[in-house]
PDB file of N, CA and C in Angstrom:
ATOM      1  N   UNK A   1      24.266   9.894 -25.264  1.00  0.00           N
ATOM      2  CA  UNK A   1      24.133   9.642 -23.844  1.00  0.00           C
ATOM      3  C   UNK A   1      24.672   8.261 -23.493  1.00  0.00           C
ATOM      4  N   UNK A   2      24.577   7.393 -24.226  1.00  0.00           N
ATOM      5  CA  UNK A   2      24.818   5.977 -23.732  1.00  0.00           C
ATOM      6  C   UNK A   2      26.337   6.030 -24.028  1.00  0.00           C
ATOM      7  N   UNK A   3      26.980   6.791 -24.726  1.00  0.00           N
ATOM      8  CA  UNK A   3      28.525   6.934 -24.796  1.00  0.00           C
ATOM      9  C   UNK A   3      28.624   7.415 -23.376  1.00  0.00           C
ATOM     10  N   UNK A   4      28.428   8.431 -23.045  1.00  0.00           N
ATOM     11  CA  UNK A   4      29.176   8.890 -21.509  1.00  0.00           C
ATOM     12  C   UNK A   4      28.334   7.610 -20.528  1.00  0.00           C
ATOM     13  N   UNK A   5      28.256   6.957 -20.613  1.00  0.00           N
ATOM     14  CA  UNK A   5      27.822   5.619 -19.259  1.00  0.00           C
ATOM     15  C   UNK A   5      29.092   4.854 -19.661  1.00  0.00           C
ATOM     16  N   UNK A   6      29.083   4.072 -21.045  1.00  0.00           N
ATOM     17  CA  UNK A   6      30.325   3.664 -21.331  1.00  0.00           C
ATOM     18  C   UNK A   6      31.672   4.313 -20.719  1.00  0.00           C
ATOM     19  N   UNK A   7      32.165   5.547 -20.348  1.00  0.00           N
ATOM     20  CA  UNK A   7      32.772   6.093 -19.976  1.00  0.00           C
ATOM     21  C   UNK A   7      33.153   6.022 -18.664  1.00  0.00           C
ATOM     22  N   UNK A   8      31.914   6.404 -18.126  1.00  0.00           N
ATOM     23  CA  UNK A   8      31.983   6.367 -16.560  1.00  0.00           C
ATOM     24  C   UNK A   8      32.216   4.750 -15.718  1.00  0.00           C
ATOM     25  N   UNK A   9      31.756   3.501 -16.603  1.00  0.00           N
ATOM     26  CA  UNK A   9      32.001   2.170 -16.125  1.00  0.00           C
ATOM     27  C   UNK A   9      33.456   1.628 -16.616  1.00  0.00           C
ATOM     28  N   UNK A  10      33.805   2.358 -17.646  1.00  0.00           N
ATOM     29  CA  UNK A  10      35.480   1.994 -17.633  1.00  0.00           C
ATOM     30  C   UNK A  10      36.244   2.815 -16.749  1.00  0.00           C
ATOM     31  N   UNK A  11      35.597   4.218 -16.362  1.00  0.00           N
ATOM     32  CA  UNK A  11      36.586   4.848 -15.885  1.00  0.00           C
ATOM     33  C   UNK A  11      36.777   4.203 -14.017  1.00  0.00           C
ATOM     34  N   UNK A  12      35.069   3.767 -13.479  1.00  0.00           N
ATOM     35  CA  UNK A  12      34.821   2.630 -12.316  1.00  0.00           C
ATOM     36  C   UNK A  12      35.811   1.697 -12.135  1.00  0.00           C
ATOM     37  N   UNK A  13      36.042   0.886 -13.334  1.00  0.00           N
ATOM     38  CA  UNK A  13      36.497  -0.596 -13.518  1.00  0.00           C
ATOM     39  C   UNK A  13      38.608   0.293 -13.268  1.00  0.00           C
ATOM     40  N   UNK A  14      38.552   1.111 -13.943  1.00  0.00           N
ATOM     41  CA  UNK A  14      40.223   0.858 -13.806  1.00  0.00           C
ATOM     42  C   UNK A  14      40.495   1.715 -12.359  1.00  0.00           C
ATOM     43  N   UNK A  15      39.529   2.422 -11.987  1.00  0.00           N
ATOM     44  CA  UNK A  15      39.559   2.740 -10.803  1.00  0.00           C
ATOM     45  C   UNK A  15      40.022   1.580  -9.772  1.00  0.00           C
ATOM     46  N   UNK A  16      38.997   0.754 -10.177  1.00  0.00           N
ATOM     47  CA  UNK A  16      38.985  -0.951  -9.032  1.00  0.00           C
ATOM     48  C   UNK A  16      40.435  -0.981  -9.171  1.00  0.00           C
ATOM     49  N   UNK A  17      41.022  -1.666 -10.492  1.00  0.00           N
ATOM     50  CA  UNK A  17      42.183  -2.253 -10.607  1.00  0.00           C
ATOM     51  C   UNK A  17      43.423  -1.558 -10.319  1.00  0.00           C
ATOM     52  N   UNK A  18      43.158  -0.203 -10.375  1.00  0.00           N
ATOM     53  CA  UNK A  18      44.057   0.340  -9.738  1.00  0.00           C
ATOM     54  C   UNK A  18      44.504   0.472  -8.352  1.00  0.00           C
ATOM     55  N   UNK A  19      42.850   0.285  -7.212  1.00  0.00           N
ATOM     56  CA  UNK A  19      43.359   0.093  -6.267  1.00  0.00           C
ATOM     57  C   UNK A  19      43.147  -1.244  -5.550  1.00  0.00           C
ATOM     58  N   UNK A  20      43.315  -1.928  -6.649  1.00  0.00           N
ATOM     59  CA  UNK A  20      43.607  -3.238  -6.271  1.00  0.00           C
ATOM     60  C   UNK A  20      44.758  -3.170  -6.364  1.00  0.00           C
ATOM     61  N   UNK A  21      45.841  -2.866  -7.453  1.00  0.00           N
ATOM     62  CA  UNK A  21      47.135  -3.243  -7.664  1.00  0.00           C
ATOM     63  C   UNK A  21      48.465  -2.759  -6.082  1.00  0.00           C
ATOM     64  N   UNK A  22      47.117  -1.340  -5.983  1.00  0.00           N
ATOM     65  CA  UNK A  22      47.489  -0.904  -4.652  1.00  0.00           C
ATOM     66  C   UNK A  22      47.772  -1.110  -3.199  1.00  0.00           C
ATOM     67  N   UNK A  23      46.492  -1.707  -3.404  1.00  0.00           N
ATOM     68  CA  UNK A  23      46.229  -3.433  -2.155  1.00  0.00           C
ATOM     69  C   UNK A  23      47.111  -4.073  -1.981  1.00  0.00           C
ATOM     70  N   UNK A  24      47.732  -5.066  -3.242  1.00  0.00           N
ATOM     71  CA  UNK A  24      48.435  -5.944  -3.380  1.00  0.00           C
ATOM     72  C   UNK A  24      50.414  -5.362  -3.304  1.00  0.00           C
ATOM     73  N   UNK A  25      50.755  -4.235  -3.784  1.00  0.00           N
ATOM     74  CA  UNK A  25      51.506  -3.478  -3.446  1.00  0.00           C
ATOM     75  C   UNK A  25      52.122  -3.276  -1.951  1.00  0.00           C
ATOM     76  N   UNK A  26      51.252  -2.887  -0.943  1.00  0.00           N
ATOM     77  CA  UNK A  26      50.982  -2.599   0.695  1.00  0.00           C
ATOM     78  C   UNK A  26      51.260  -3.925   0.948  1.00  0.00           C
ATOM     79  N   UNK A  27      50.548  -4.904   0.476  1.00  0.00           N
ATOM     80  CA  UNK A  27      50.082  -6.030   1.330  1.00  0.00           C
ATOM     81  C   UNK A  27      51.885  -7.023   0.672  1.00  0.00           C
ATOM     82  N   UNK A  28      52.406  -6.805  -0.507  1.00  0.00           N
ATOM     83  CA  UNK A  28      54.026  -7.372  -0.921  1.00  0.00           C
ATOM     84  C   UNK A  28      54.711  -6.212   0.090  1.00  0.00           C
ATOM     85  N   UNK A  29      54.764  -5.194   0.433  1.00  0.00           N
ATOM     86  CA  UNK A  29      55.678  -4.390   1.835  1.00  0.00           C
ATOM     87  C   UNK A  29      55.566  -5.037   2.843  1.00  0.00           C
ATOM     88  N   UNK A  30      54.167  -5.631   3.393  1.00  0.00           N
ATOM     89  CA  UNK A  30      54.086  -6.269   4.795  1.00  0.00           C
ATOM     90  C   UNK A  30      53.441  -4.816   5.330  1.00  0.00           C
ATOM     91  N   UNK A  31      52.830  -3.800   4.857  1.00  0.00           N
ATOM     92  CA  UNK A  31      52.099  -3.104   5.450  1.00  0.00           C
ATOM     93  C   UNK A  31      50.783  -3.001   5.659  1.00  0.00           C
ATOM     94  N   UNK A  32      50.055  -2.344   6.210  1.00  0.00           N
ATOM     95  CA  UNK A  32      48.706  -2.495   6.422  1.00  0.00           C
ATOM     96  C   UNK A  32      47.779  -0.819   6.074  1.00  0.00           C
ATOM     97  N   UNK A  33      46.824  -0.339   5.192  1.00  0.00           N
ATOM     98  CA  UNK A  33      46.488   0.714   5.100  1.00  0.00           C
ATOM     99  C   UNK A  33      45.108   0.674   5.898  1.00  0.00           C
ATOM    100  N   UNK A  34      44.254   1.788   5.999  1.00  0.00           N
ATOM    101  CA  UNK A  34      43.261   2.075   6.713  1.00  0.00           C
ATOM    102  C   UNK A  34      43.241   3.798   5.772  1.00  0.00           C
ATOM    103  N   UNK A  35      41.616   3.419   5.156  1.00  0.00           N
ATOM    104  CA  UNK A  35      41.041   4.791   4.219  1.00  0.00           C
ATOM    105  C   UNK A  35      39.850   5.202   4.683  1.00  0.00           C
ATOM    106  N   UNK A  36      39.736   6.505   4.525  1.00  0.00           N
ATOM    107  CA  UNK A  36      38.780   7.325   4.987  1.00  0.00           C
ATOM    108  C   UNK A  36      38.407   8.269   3.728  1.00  0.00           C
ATOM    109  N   UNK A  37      37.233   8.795   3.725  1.00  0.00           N
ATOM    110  CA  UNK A  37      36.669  10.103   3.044  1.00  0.00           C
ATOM    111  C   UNK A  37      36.397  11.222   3.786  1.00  0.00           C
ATOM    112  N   UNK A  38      36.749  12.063   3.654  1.00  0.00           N
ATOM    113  CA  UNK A  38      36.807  13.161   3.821  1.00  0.00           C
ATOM    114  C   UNK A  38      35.793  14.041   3.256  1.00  0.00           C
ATOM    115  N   UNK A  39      34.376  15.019   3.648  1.00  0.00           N
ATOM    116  CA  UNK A  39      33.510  16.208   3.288  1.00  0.00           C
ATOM    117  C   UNK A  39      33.872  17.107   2.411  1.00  0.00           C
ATOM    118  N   UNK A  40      33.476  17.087   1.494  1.00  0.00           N
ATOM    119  CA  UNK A  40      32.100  16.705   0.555  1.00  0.00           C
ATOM    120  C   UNK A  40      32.879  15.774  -0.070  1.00  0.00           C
ATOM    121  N   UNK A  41      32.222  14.403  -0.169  1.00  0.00           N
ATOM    122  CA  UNK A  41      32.303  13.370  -0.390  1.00  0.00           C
ATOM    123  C   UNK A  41      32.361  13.603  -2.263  1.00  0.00           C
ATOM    124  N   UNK A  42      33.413  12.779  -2.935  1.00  0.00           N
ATOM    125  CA  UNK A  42      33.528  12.913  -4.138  1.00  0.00           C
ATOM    126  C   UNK A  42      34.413  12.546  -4.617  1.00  0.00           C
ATOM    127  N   UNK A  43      35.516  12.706  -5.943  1.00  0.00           N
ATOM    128  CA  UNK A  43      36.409  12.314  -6.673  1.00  0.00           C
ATOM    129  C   UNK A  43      37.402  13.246  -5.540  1.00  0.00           C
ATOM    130  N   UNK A  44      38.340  12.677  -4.767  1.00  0.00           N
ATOM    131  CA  UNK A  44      39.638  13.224  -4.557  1.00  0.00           C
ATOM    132  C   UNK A  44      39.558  13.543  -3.146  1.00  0.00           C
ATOM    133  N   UNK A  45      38.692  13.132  -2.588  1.00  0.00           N
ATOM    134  CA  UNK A  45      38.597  12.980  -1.316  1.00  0.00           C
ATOM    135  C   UNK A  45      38.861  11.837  -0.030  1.00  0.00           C
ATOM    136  N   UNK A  46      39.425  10.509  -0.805  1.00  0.00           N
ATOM    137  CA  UNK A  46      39.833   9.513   0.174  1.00  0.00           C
ATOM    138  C   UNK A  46      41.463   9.915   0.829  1.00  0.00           C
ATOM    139  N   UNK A  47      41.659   9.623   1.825  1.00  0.00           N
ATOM    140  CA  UNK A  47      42.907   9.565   2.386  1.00  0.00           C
ATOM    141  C   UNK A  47      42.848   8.352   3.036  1.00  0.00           C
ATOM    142  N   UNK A  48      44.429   8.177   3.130  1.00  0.00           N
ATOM    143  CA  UNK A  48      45.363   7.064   3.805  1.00  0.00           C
ATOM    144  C   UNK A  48      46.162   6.871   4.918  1.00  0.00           C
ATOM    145  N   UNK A  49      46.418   5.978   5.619  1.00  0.00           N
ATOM    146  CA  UNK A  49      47.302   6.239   6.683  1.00  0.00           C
ATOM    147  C   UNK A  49      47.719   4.705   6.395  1.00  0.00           C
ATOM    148  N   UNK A  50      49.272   5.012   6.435  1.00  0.00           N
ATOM    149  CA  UNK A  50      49.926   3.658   6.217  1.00  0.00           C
ATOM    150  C   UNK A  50      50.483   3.388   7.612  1.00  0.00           C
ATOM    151  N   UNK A  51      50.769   1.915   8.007  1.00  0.00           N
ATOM    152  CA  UNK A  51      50.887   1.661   8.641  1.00  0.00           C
ATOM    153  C   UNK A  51      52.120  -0.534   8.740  1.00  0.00           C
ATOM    154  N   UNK A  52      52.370  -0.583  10.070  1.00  0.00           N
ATOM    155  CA  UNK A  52      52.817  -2.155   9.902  1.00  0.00           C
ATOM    156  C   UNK A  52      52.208  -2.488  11.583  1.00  0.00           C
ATOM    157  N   UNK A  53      51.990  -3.889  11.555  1.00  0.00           N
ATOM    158  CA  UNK A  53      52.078  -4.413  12.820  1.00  0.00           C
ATOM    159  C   UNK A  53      52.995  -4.906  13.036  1.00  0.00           C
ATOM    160  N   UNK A  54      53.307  -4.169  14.427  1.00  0.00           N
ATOM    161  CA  UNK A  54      54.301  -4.308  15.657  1.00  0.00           C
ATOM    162  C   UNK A  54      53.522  -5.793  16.330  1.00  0.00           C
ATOM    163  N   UNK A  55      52.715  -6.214  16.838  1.00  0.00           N
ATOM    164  CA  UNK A  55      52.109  -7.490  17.118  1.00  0.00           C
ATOM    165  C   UNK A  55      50.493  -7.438  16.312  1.00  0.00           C
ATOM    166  N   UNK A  56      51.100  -8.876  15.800  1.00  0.00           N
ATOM    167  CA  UNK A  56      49.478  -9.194  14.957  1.00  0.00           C
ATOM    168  C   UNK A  56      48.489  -8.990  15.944  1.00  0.00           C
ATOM    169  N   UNK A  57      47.510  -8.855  15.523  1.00  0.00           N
ATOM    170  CA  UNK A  57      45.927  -9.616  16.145  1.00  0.00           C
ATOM    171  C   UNK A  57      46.274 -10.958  16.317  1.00  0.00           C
ATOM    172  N   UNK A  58      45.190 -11.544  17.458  1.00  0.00           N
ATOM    173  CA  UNK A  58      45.013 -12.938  17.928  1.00  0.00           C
ATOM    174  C   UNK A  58      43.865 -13.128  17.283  1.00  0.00           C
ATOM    175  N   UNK A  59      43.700 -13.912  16.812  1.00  0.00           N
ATOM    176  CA  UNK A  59      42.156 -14.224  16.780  1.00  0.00           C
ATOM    177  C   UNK A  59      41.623 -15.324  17.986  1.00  0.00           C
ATOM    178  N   UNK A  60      40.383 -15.268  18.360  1.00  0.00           N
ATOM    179  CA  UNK A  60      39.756 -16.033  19.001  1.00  0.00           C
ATOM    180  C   UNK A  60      40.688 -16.509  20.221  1.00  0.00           C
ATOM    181  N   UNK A  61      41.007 -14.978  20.980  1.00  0.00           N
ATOM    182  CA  UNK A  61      42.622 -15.325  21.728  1.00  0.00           C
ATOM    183  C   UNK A  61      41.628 -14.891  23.368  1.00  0.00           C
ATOM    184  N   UNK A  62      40.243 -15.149  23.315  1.00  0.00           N
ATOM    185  CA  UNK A  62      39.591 -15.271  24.297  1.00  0.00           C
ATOM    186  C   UNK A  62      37.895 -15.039  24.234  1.00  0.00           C
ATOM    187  N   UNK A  63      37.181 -15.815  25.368  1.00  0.00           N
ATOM    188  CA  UNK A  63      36.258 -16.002  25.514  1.00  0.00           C
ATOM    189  C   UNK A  63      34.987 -14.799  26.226  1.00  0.00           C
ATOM    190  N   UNK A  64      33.937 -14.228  25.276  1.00  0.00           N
ATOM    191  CA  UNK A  64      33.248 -13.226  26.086  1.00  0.00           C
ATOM    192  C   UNK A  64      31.994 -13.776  27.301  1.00  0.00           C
ATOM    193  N   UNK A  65      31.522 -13.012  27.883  1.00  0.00           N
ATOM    194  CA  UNK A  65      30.401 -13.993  28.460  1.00  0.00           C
ATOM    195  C   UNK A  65      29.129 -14.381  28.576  1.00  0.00           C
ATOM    196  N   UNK A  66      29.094 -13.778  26.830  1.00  0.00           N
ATOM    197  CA  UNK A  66      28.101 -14.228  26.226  1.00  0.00           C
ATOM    198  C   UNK A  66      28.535 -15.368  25.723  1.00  0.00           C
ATOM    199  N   UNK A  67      29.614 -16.120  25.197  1.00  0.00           N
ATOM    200  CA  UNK A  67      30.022 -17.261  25.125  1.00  0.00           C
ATOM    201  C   UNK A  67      30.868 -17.229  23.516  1.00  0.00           C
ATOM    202  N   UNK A  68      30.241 -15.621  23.249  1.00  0.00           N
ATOM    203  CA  UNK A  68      31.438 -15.691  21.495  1.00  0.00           C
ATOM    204  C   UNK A  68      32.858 -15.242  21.944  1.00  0.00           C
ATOM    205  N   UNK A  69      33.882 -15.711  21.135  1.00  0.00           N
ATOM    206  CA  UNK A  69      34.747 -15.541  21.327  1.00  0.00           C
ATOM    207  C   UNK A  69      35.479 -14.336  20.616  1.00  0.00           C
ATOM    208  N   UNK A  70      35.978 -13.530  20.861  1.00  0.00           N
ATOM    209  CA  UNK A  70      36.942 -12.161  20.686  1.00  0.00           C
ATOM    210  C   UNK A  70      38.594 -12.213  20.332  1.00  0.00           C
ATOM    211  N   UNK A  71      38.708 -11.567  19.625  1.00  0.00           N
ATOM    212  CA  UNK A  71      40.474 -11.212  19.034  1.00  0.00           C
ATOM    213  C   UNK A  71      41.079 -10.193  19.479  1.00  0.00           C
ATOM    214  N   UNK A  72      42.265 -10.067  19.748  1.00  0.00           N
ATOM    215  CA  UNK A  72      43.014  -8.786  20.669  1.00  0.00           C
ATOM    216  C   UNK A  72      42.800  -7.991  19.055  1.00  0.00           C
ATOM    217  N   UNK A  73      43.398  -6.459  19.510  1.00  0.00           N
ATOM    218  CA  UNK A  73      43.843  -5.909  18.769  1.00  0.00           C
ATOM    219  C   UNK A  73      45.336  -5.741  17.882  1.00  0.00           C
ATOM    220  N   UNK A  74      46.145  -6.243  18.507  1.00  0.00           N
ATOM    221  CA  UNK A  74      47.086  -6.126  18.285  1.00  0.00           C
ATOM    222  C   UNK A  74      47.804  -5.409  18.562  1.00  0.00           C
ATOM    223  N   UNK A  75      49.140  -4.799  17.943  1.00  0.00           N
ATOM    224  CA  UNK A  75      49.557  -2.951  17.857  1.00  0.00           C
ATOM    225  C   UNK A  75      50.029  -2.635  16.817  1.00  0.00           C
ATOM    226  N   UNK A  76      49.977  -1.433  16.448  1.00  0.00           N
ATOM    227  CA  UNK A  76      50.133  -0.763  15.259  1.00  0.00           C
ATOM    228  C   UNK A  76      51.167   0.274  15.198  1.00  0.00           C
ATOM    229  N   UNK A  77      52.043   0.450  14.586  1.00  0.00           N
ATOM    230  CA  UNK A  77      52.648   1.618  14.297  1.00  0.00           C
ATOM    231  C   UNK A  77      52.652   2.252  12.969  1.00  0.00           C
ATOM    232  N   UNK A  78      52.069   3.688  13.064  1.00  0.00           N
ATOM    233  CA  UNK A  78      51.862   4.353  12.004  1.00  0.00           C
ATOM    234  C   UNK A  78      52.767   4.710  10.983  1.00  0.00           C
ATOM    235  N   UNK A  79      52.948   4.990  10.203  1.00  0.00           N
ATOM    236  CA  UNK A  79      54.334   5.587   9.560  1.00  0.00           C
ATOM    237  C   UNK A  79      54.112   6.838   8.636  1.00  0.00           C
ATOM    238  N   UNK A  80      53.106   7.027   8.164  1.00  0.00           N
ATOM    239  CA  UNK A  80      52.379   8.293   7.682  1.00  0.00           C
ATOM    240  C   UNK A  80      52.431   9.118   8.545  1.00  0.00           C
ATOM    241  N   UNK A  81      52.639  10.325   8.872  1.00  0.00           N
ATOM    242  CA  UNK A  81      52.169  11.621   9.910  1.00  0.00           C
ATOM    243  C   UNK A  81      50.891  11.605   9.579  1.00  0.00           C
ATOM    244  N   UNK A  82      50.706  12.342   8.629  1.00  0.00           N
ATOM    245  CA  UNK A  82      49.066  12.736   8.486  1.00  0.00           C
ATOM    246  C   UNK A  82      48.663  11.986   7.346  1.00  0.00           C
ATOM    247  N   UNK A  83      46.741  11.987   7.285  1.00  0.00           N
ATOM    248  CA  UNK A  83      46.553  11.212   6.257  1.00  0.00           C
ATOM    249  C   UNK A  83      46.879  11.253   4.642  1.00  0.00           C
ATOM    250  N   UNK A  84      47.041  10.494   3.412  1.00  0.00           N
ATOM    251  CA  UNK A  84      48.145  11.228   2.109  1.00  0.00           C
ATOM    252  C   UNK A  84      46.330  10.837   1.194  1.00  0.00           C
ATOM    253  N   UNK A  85      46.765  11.479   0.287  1.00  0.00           N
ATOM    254  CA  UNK A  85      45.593  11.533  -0.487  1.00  0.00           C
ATOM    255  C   UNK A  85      46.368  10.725  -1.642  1.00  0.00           C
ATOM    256  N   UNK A  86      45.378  10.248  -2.608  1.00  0.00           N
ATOM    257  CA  UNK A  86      45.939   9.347  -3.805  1.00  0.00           C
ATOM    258  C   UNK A  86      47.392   9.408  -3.886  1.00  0.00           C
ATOM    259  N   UNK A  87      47.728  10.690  -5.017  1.00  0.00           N
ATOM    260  CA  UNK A  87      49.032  10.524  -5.534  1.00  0.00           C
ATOM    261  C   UNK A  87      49.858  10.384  -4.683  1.00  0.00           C
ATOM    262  N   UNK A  88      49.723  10.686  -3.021  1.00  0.00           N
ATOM    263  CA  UNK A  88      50.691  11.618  -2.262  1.00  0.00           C
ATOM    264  C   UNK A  88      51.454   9.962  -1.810  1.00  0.00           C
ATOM    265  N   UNK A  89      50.026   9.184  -1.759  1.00  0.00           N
ATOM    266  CA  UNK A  89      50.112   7.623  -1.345  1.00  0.00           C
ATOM    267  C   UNK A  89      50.844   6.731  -1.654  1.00  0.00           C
ATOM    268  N   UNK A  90      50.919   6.814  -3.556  1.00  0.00           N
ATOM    269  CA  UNK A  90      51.466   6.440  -4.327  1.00  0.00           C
ATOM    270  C   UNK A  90      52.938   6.711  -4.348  1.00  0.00           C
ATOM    271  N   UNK A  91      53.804   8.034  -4.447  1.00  0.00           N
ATOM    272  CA  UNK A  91      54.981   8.852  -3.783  1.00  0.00           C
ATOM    273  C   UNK A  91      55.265   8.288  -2.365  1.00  0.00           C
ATOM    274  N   UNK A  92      54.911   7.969  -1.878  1.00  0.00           N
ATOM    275  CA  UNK A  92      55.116   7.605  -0.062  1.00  0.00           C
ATOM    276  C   UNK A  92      55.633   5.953  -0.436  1.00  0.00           C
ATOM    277  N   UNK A  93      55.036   5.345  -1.045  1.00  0.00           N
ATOM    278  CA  UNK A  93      54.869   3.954  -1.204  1.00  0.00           C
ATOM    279  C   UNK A  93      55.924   3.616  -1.720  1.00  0.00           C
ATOM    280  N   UNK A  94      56.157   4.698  -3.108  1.00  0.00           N
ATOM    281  CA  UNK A  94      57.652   4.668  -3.889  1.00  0.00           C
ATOM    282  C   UNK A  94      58.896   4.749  -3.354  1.00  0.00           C
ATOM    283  N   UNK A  95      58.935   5.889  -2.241  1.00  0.00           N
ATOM    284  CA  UNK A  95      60.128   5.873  -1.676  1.00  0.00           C
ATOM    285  C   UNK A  95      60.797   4.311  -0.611  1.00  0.00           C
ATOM    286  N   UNK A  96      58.987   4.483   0.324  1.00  0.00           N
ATOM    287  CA  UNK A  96      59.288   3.307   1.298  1.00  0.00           C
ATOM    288  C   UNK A  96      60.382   1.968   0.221  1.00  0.00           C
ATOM    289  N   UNK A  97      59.716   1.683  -0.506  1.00  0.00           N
ATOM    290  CA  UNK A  97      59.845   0.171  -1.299  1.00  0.00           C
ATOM    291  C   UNK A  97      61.533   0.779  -1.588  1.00  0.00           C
ATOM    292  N   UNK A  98      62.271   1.823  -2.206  1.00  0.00           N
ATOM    293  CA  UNK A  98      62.871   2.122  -1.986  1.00  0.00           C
ATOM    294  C   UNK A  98      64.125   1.961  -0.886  1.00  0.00           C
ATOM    295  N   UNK A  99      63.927   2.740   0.178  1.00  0.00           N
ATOM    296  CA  UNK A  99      64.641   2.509   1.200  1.00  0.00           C
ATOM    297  C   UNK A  99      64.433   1.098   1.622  1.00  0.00           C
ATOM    298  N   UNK A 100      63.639   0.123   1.911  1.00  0.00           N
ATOM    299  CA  UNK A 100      63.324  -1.063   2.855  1.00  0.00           C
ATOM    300  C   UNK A 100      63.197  -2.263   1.431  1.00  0.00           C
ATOM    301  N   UNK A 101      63.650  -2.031   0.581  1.00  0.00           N
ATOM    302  CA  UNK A 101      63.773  -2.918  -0.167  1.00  0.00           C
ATOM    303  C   UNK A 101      65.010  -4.111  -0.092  1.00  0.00           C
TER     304      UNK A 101
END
């Protein structure tokens, strides 16, 4: 039993680093992702929608009147149609870097 825990915390950990490397990938394009899960929640259920900003966010680009201050949104343009699931993400990412390289 204590073998399959060993298992499941390496299989956690390269999970992380993988989508860390992923992170860092998007974020060397100049793109921006946004993930969701999808019912019944589990292994193979996150999706993606890639994306770039057309105008950043402002930050603190005005005053509320309660007295905190607020950031625009910015704008976004999508570049995904629909949302891609892991691998599909990974394939999408490959080509982009590809062409816009």
């Amino acid at each position: 039993m204590g073998n399959s825990i060993s298992k499941i915390q390496i299989t956690t950990v390269m999970a992380g680093r993988h989508m860390t490397r992923m992170l860092e990938w998007i974020d060397k394009l100049g793109l921006i992702v946004v993930q969701s899960e999808i019912k019944p929640f589990g292994p193979g259920t996150r999706r993606y929608m890639v994306g770039r900003h057309v105008e950043e966010p402002i930050h603190n680009a005005y005053q509320l009147p309660s007295g905190k201050w607020a950031s625009t949104h910015g704008v976004q343009e999508w570049l995904t149609p629909e949302p891609l699931h892991g691998p599909a993400l990974e394939k999408w990412l490959t080509e982009y870097a590809k062409k816009n390289s």
